[in-house]
C-alpha atoms as a PDB file:
ATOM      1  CA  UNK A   1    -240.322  18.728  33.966  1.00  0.00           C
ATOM      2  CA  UNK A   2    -242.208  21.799  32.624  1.00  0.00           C
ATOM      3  CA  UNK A   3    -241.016  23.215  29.527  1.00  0.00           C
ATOM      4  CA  UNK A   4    -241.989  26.488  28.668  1.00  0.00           C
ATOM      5  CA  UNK A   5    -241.118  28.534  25.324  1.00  0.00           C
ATOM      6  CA  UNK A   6    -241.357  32.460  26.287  1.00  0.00           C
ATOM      7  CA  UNK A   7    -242.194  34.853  23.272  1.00  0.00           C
ATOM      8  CA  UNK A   8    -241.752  38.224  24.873  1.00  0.00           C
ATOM      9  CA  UNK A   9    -244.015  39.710  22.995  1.00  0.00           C
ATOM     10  CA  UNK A  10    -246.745  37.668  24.484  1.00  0.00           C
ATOM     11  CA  UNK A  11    -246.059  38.656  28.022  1.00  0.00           C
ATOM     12  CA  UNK A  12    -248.061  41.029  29.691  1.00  0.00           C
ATOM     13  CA  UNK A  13    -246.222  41.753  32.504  1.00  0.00           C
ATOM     14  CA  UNK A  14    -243.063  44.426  32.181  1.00  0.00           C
ATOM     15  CA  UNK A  15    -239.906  44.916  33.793  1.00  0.00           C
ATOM     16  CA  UNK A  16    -238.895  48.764  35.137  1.00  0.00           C
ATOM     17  CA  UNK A  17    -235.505  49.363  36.407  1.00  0.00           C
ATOM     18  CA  UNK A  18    -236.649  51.064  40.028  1.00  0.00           C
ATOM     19  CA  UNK A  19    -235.240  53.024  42.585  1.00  0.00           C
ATOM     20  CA  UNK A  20    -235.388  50.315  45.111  1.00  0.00           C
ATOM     21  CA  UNK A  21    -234.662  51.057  48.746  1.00  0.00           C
ATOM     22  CA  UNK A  22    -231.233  49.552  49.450  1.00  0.00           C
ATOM     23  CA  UNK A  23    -228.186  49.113  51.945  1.00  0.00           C
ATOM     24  CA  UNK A  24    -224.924  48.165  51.988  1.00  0.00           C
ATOM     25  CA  UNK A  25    -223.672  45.461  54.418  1.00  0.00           C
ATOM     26  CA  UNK A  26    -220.824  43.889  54.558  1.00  0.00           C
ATOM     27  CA  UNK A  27    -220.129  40.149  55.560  1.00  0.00           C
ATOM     28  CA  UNK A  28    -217.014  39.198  57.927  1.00  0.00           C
ATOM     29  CA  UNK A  29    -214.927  36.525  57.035  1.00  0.00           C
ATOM     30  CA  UNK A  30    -211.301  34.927  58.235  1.00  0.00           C
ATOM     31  CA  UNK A  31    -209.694  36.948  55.077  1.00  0.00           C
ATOM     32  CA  UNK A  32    -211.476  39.867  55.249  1.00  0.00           C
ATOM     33  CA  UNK A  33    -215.149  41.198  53.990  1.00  0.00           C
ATOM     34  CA  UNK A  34    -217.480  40.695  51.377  1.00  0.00           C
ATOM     35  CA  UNK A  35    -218.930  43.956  50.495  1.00  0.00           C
ATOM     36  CA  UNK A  36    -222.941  43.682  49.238  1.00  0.00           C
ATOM     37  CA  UNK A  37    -225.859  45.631  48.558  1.00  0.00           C
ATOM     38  CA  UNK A  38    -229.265  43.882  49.514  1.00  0.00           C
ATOM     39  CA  UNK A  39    -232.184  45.845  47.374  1.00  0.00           C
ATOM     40  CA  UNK A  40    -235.407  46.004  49.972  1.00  0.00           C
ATOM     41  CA  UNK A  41    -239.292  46.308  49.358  1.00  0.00           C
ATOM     42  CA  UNK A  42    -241.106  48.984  50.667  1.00  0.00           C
ATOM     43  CA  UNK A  43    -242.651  46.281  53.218  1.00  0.00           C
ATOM     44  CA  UNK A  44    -241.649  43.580  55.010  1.00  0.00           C
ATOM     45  CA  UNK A  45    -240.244  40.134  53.921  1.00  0.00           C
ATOM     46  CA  UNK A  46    -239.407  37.090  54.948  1.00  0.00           C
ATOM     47  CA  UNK A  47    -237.983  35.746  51.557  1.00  0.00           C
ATOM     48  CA  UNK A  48    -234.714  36.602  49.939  1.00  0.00           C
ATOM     49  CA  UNK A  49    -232.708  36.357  47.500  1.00  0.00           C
ATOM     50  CA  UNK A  50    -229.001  36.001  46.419  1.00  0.00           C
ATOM     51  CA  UNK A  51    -227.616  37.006  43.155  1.00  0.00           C
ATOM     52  CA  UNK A  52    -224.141  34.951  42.647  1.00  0.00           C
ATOM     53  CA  UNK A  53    -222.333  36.220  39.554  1.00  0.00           C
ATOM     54  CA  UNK A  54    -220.903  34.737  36.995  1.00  0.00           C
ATOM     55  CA  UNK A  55    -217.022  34.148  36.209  1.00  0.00           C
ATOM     56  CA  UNK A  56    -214.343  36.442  36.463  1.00  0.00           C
ATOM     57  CA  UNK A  57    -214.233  40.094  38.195  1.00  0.00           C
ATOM     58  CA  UNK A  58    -217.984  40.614  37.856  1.00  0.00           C
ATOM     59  CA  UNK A  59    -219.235  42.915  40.715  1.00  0.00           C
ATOM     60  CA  UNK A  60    -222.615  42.876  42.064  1.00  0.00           C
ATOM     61  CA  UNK A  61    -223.875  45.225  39.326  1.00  0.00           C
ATOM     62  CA  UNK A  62    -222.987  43.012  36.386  1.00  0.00           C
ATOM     63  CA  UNK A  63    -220.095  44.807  35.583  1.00  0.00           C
ATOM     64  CA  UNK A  64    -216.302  43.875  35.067  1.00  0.00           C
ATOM     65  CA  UNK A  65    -213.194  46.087  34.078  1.00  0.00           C
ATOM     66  CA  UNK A  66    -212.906  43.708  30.947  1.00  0.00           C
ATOM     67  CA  UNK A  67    -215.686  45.471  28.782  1.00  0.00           C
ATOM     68  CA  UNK A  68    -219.000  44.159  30.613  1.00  0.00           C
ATOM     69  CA  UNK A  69    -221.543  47.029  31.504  1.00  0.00           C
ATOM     70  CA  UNK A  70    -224.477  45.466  31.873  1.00  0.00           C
ATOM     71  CA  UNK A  71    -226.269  46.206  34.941  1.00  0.00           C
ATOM     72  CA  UNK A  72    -228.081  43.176  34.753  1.00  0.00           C
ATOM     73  CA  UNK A  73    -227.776  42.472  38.602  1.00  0.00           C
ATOM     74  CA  UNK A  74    -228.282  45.601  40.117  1.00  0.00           C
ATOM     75  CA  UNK A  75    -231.696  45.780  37.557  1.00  0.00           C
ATOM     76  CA  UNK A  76    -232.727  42.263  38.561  1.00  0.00           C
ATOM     77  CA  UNK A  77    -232.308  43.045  42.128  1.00  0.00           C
ATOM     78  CA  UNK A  78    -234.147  46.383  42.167  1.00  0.00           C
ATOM     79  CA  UNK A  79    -237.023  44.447  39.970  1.00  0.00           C
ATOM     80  CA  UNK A  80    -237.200  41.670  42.425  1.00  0.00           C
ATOM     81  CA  UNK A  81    -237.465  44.383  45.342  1.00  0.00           C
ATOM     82  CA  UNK A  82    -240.161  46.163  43.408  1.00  0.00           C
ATOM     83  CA  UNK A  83    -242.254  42.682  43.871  1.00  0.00           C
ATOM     84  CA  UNK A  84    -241.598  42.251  47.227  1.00  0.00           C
ATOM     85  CA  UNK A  85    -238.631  40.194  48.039  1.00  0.00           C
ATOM     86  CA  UNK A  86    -235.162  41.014  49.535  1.00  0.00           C
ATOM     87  CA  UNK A  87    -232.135  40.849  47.044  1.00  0.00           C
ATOM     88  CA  UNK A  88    -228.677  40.655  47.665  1.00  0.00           C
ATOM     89  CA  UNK A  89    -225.764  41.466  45.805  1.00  0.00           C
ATOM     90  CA  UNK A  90    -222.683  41.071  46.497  1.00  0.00           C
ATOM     91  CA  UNK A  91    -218.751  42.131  45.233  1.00  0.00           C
ATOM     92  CA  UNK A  92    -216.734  38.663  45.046  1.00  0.00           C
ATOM     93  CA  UNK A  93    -213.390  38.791  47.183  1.00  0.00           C
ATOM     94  CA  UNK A  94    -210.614  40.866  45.658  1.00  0.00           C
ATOM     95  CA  UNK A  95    -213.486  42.533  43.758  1.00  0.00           C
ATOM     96  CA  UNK A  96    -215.066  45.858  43.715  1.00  0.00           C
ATOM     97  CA  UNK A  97    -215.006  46.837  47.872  1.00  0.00           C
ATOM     98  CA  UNK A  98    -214.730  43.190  48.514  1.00  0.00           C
ATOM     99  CA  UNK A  99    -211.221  43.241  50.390  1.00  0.00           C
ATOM    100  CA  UNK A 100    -208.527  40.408  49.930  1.00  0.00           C
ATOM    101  CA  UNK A 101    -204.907  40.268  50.194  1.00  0.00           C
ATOM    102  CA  UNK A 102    -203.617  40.869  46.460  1.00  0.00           C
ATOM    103  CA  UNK A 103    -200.534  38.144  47.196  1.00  0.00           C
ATOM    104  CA  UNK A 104    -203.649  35.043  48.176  1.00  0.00           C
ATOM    105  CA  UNK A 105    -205.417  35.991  44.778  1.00  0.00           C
ATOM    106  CA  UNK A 106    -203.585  33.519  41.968  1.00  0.00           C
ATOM    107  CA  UNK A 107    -203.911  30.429  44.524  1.00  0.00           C
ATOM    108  CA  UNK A 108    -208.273  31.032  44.915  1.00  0.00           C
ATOM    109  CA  UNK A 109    -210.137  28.177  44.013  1.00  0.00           C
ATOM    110  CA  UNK A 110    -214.007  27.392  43.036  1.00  0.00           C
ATOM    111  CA  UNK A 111    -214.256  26.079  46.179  1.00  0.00           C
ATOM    112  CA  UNK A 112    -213.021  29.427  47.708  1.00  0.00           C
ATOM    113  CA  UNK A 113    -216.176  31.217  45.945  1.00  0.00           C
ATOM    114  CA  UNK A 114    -218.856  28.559  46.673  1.00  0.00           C
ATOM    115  CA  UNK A 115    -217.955  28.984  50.634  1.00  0.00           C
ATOM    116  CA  UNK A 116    -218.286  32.623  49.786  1.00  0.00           C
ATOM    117  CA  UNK A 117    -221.690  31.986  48.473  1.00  0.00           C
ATOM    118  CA  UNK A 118    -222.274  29.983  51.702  1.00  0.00           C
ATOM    119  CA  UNK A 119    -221.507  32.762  53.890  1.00  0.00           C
ATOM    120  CA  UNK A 120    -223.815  34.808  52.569  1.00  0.00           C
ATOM    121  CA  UNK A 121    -226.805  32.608  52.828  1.00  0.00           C
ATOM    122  CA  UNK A 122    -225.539  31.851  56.261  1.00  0.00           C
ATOM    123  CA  UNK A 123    -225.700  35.904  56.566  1.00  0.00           C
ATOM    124  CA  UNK A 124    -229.239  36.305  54.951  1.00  0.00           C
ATOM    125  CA  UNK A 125    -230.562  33.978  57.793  1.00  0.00           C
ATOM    126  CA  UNK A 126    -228.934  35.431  60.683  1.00  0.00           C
ATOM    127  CA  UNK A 127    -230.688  38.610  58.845  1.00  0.00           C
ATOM    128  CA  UNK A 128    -233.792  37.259  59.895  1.00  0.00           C
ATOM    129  CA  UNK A 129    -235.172  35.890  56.574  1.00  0.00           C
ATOM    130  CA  UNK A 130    -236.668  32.757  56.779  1.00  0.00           C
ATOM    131  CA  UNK A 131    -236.408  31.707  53.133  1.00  0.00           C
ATOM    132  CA  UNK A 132    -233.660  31.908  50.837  1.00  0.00           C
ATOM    133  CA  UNK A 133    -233.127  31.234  47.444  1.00  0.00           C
ATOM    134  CA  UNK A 134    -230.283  31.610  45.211  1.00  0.00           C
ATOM    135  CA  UNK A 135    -230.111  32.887  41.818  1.00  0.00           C
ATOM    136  CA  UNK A 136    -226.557  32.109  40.066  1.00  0.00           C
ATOM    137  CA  UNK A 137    -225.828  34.004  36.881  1.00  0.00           C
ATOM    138  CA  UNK A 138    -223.312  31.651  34.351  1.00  0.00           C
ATOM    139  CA  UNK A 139    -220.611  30.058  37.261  1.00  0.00           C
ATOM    140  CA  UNK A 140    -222.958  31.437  39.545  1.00  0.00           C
ATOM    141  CA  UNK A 141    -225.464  28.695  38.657  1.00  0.00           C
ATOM    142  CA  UNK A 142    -222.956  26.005  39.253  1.00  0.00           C
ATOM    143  CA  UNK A 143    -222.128  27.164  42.222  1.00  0.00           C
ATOM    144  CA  UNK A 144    -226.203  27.466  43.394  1.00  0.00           C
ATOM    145  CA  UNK A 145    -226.014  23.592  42.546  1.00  0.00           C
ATOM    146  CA  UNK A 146    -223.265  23.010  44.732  1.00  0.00           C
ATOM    147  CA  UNK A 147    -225.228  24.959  47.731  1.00  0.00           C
ATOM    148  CA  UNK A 148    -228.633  23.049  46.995  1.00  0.00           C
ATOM    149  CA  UNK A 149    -226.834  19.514  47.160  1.00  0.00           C
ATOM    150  CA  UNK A 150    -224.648  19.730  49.957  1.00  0.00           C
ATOM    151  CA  UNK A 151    -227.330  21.076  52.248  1.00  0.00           C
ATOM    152  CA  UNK A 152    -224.284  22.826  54.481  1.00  0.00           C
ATOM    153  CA  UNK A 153    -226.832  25.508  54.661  1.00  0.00           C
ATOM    154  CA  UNK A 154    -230.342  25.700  54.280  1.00  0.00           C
ATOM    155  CA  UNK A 155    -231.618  26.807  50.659  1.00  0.00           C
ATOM    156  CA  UNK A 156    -235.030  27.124  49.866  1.00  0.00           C
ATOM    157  CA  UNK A 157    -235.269  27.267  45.998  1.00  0.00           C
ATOM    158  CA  UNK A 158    -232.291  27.909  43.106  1.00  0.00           C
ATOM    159  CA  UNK A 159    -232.398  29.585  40.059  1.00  0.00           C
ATOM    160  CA  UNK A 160    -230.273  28.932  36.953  1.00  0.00           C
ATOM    161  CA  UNK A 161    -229.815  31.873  35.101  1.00  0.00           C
ATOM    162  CA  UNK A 162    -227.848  30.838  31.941  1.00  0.00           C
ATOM    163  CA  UNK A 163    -226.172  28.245  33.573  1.00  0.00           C
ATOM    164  CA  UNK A 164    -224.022  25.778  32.323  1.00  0.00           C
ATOM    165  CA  UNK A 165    -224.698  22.109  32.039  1.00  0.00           C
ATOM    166  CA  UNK A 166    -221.010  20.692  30.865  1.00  0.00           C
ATOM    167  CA  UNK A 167    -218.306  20.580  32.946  1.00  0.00           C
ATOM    168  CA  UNK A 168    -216.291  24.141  32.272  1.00  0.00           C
ATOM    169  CA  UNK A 169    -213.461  22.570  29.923  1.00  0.00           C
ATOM    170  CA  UNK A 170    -216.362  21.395  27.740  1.00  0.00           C
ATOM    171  CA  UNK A 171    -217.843  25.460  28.131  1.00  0.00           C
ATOM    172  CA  UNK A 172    -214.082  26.691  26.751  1.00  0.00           C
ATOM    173  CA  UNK A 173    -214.323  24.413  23.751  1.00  0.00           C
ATOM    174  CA  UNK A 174    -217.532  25.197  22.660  1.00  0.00           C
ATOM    175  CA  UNK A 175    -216.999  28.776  23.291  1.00  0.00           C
ATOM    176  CA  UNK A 176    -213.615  29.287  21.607  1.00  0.00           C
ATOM    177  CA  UNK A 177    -214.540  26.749  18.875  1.00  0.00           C
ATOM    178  CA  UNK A 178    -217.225  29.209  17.716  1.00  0.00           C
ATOM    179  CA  UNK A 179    -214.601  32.050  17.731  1.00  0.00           C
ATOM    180  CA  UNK A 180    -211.612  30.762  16.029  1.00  0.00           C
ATOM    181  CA  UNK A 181    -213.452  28.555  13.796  1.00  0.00           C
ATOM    182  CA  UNK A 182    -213.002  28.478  10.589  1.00  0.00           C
ATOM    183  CA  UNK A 183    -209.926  31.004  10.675  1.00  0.00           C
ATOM    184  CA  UNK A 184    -207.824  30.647  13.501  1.00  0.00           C
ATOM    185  CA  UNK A 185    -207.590  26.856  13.627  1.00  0.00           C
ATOM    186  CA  UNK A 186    -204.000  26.918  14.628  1.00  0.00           C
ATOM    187  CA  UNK A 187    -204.665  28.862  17.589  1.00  0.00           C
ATOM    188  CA  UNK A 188    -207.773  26.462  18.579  1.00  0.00           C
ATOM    189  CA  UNK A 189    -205.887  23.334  18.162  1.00  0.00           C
ATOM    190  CA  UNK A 190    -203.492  25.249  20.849  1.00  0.00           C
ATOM    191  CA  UNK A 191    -206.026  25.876  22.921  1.00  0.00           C
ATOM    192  CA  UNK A 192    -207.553  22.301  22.834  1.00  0.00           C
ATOM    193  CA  UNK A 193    -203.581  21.192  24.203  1.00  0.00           C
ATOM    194  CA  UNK A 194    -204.027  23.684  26.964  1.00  0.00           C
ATOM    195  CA  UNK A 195    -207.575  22.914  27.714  1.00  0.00           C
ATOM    196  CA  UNK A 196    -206.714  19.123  27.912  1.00  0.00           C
ATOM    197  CA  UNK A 197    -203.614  19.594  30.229  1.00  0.00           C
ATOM    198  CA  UNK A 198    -205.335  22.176  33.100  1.00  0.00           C
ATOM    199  CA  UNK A 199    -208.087  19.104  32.910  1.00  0.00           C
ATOM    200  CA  UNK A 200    -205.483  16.759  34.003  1.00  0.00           C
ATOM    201  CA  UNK A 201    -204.584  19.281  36.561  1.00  0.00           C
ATOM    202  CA  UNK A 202    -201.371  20.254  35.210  1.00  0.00           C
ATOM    203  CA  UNK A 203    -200.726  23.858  34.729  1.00  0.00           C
ATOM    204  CA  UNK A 204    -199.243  25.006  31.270  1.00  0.00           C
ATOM    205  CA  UNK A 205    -195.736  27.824  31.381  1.00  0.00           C
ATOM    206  CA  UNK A 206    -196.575  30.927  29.900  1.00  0.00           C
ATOM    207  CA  UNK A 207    -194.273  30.682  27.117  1.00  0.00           C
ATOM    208  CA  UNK A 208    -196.706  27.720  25.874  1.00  0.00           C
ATOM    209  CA  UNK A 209    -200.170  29.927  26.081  1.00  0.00           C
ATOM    210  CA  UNK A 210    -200.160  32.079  22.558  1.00  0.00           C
ATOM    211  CA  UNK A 211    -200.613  36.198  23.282  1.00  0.00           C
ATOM    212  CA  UNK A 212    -204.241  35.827  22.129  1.00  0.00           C
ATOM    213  CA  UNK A 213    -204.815  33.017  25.028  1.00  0.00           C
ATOM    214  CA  UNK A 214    -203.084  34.716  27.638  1.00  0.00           C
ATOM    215  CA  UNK A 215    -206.140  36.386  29.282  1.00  0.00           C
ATOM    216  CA  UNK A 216    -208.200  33.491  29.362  1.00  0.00           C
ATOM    217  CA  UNK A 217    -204.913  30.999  30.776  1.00  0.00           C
ATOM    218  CA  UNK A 218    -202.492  33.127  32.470  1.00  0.00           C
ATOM    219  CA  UNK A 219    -200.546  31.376  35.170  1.00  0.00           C
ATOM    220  CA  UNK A 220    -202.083  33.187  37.789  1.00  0.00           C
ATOM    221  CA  UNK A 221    -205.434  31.558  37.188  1.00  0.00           C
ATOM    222  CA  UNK A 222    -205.211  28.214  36.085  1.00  0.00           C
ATOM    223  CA  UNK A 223    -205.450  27.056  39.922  1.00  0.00           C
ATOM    224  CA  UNK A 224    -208.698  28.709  39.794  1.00  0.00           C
ATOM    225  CA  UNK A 225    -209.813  26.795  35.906  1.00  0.00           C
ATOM    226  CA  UNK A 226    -208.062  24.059  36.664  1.00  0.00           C
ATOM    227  CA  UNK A 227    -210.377  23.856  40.400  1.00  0.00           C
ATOM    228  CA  UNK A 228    -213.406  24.760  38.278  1.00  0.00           C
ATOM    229  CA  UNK A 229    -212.565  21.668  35.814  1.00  0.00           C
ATOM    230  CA  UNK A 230    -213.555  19.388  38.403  1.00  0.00           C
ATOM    231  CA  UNK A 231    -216.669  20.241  38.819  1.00  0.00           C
ATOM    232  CA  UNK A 232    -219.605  18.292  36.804  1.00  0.00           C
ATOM    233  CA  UNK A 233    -223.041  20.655  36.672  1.00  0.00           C
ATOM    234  CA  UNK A 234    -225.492  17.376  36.517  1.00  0.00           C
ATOM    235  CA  UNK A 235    -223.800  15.298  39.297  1.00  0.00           C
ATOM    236  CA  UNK A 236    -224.331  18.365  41.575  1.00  0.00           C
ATOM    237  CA  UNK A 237    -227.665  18.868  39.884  1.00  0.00           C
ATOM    238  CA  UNK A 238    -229.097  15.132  40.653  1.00  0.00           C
ATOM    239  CA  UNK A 239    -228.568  15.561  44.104  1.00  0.00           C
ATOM    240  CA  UNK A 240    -231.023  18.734  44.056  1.00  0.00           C
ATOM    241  CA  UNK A 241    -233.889  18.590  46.224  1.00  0.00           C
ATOM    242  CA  UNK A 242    -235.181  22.292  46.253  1.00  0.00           C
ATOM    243  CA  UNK A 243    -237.802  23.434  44.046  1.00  0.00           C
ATOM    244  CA  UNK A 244    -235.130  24.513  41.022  1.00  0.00           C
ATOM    245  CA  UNK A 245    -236.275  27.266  38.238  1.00  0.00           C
ATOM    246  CA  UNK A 246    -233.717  26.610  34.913  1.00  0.00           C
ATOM    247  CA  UNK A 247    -233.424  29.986  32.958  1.00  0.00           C
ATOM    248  CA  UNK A 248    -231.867  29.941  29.436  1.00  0.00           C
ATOM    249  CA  UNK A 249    -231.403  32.193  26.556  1.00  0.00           C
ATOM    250  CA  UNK A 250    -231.755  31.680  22.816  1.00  0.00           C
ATOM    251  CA  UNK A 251    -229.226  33.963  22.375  1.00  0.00           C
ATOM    252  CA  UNK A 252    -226.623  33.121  24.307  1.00  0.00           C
ATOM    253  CA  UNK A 253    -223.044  33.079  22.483  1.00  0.00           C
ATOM    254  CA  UNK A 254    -221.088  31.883  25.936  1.00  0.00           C
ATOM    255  CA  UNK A 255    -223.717  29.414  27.353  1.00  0.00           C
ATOM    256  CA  UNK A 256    -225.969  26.905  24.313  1.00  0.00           C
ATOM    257  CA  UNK A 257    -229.609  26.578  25.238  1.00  0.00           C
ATOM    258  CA  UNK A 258    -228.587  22.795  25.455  1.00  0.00           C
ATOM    259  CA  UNK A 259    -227.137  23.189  28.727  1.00  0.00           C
ATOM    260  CA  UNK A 260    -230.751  24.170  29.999  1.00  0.00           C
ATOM    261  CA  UNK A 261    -231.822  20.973  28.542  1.00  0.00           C
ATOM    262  CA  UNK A 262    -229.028  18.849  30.322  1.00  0.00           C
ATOM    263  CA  UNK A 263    -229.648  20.471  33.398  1.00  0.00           C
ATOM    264  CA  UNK A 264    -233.032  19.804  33.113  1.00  0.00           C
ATOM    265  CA  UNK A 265    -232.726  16.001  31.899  1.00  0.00           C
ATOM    266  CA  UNK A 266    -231.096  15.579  35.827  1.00  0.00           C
ATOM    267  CA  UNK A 267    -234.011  17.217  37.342  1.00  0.00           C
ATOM    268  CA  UNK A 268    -237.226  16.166  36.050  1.00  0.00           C
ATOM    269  CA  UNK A 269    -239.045  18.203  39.001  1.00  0.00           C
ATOM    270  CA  UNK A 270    -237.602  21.367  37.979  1.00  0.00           C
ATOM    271  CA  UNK A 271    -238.923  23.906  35.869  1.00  0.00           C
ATOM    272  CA  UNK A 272    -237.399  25.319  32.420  1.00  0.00           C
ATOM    273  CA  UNK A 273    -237.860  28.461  30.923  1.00  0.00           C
ATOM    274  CA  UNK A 274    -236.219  29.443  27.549  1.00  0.00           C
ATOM    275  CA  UNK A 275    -236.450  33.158  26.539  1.00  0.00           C
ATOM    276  CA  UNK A 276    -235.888  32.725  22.326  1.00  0.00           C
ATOM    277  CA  UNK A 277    -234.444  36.720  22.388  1.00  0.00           C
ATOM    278  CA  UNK A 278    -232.166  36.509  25.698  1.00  0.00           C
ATOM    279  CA  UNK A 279    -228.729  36.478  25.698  1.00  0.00           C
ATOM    280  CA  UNK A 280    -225.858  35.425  28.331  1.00  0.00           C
ATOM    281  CA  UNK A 281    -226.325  38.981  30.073  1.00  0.00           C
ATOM    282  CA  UNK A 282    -229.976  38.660  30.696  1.00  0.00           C
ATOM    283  CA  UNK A 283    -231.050  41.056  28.264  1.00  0.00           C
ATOM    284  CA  UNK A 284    -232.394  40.111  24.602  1.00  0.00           C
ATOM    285  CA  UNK A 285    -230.694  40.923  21.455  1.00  0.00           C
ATOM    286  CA  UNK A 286    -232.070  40.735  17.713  1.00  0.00           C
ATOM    287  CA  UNK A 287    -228.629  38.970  16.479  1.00  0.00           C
ATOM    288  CA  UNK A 288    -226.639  35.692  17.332  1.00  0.00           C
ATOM    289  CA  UNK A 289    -223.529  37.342  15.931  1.00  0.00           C
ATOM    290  CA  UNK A 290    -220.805  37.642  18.781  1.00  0.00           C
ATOM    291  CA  UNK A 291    -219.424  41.247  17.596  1.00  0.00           C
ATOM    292  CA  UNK A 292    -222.377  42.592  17.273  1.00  0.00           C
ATOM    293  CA  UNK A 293    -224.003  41.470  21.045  1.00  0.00           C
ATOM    294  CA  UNK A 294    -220.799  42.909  22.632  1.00  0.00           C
ATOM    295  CA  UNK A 295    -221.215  46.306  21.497  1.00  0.00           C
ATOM    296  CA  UNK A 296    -224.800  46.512  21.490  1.00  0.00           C
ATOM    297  CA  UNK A 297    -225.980  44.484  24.050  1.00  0.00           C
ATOM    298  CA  UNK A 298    -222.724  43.328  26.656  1.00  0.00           C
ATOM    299  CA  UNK A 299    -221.389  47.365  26.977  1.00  0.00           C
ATOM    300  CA  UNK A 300    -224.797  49.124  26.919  1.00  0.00           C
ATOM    301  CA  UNK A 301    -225.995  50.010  30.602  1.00  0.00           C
ATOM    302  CA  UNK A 302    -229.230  51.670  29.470  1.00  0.00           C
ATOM    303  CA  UNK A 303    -230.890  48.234  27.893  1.00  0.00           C
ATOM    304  CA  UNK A 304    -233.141  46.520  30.347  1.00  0.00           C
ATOM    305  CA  UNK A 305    -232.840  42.928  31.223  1.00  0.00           C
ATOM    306  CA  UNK A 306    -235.120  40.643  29.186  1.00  0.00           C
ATOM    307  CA  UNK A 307    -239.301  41.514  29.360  1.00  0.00           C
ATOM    308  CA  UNK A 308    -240.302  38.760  31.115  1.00  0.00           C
ATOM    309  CA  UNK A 309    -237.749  37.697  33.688  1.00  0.00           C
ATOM    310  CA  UNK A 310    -238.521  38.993  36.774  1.00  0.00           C
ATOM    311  CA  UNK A 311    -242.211  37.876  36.359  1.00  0.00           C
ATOM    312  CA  UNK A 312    -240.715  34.212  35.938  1.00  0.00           C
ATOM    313  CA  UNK A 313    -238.915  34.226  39.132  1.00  0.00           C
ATOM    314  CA  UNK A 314    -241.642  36.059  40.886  1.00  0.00           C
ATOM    315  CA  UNK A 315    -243.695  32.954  40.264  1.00  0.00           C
ATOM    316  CA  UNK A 316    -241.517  30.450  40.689  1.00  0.00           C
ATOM    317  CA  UNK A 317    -240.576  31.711  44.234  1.00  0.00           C
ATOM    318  CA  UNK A 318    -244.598  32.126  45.412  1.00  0.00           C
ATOM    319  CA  UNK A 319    -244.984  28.722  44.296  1.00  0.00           C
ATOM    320  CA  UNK A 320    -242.338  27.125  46.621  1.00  0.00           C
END
């Protein structure tokens, strides 16, 4: 394994948010379309790349409706065009111009999303480009894992951007522990009962989720959390045989650095990059404190993604 620790400072080479060339496509499925946007380079290419966001209604900007306005994907795309390489994006179904019928949404599954994901490489290649690799964001990661090791379709390199290396009940406990500790340890111990029962597979009534829970466990999505559950990061991740780039942040509130390092225990031929300043939305911060990254970092559209990044990926690809 190569282990790398980043100071931005030290880099030379800099990120600018570009006006890449781009087009929207749209990918036919049995249920509808996914809608996408695949950033170009002014020449030609035979390498490219798909972005596969992270949980919830994130579009292929980086954005959702909850509060996230990042435009991490859209400036990772267009930075990734600038050095020559294809990128696309795309709008999960039922999200953004992604069409799905609104009565199929609270039975989707993981598995729903990672043949999603498939489609799209499938899509890339009947594009014409002979390589593809795939670069998933937070859930997105896991579900680059589950690409890479069942070899459905052919995928040339992943990247892990911020991915997580526990299975995702073991991701809610860490991240709500770190929120309701040391003052809402009623509502944690709740959550804990919840967290425990979707892992079993059994779905929890609404009158047993507290208000402050409901977002995260409402009814209509524990099919999906509960399908997620299943999943294990490094048993997908030990059954990698693509070149693999791990990408974590030091500041990342949702996703520890330590799930870099797990990942990276499974796949001693893969490289690992921490950046000490980055945080879960791939763009740095100068604080750890949760409050103050969502107002200043998670809702501000103008801050580029972390100095740095695009360079790392740049080189990881060239060297595959």
């Amino acid at each position: 394994m190569k282990t790398f620790m980043l100071n931005i400072m030290l880099l030379l080479a800099s990120v600018a948010v570009v006006n890449a060339q781009s087009r929207e496509v749209e990918v036919e499925c049995e249920w509808g379309s996914i809608s996408a946007t695949i950033d170009m380079p002014e020449g030609e290419t035979s390498t490219a790349v798909l972005v596969v966001a992270g949980s919830g209604p994130t579009d292929r900007y980086g954005n959702s409706a909850g509060g996230l306005n990042t435009y991490s994907y859209k400036m990772l795309g267009e930075g990734l065009a600038k050095e020559g390489f294809a990128v696309m994006r795309y709008d999960k179904r039922a999200i953004g111009l992604s069409t799905y019928p609104a009565e199929k949404i609270p039975a989707l599954l993981l598995d729903d999303f990672i043949d999603d994901a498939r489609r799209c490489v499938e899509f890339l290649h009947d594009e014409g480009f002979e390589r593809v690799i795939v670069a998933g964001h937070s859930e997105g990661g896991l579900i680059a894992l589950v690409l890479a090791s069942d070899e459905q379709v052919k995928v040339d390199g992943i990247v892990l951007l911020c991915a997580a290396g526990y299975a995702m009940d073991e991701i809610l406990n860490y991240q709500l522990s770190q929120q309701l500790v040391p003052m809402h340890m009623g509502l944690l111990m709740r959550s804990t009962n919840i967290i425990r029962s979707l892992k079993q597979g059994k779905q929890v009534p609404a009158e047993d989720i507290p208000a402050e829970l409901m977002s995260l466990f409402h009814p209509t999505v524990q099919p999906l959390v509960i399908s997620s559950m299943q999943y294990d990061p490094v048993a997908y991740a030990k059954e990698v045989k693509c070149p693999t780039l791990i990408v974590s942040g030091g500041r990342d509130i949702q996703v520890a650095p330590s799930n870099g390092e797990r990942l990276a225990g499974a796949m001693p031929e893969a490289e690992a990059v921490l950046f000490e300043n980055m945080t879960h939305v791939l763009k740095d911060a100068d604080t750890s404190d949760r409050i103050e990254q969502l107002l200043g970092v998670y809702s501000n559209s103008n801050l580029a993604i972390t100095e740095g990044l695009v360079p790392v990926i740049v080189n990881f690809i060239n060297n595959i």
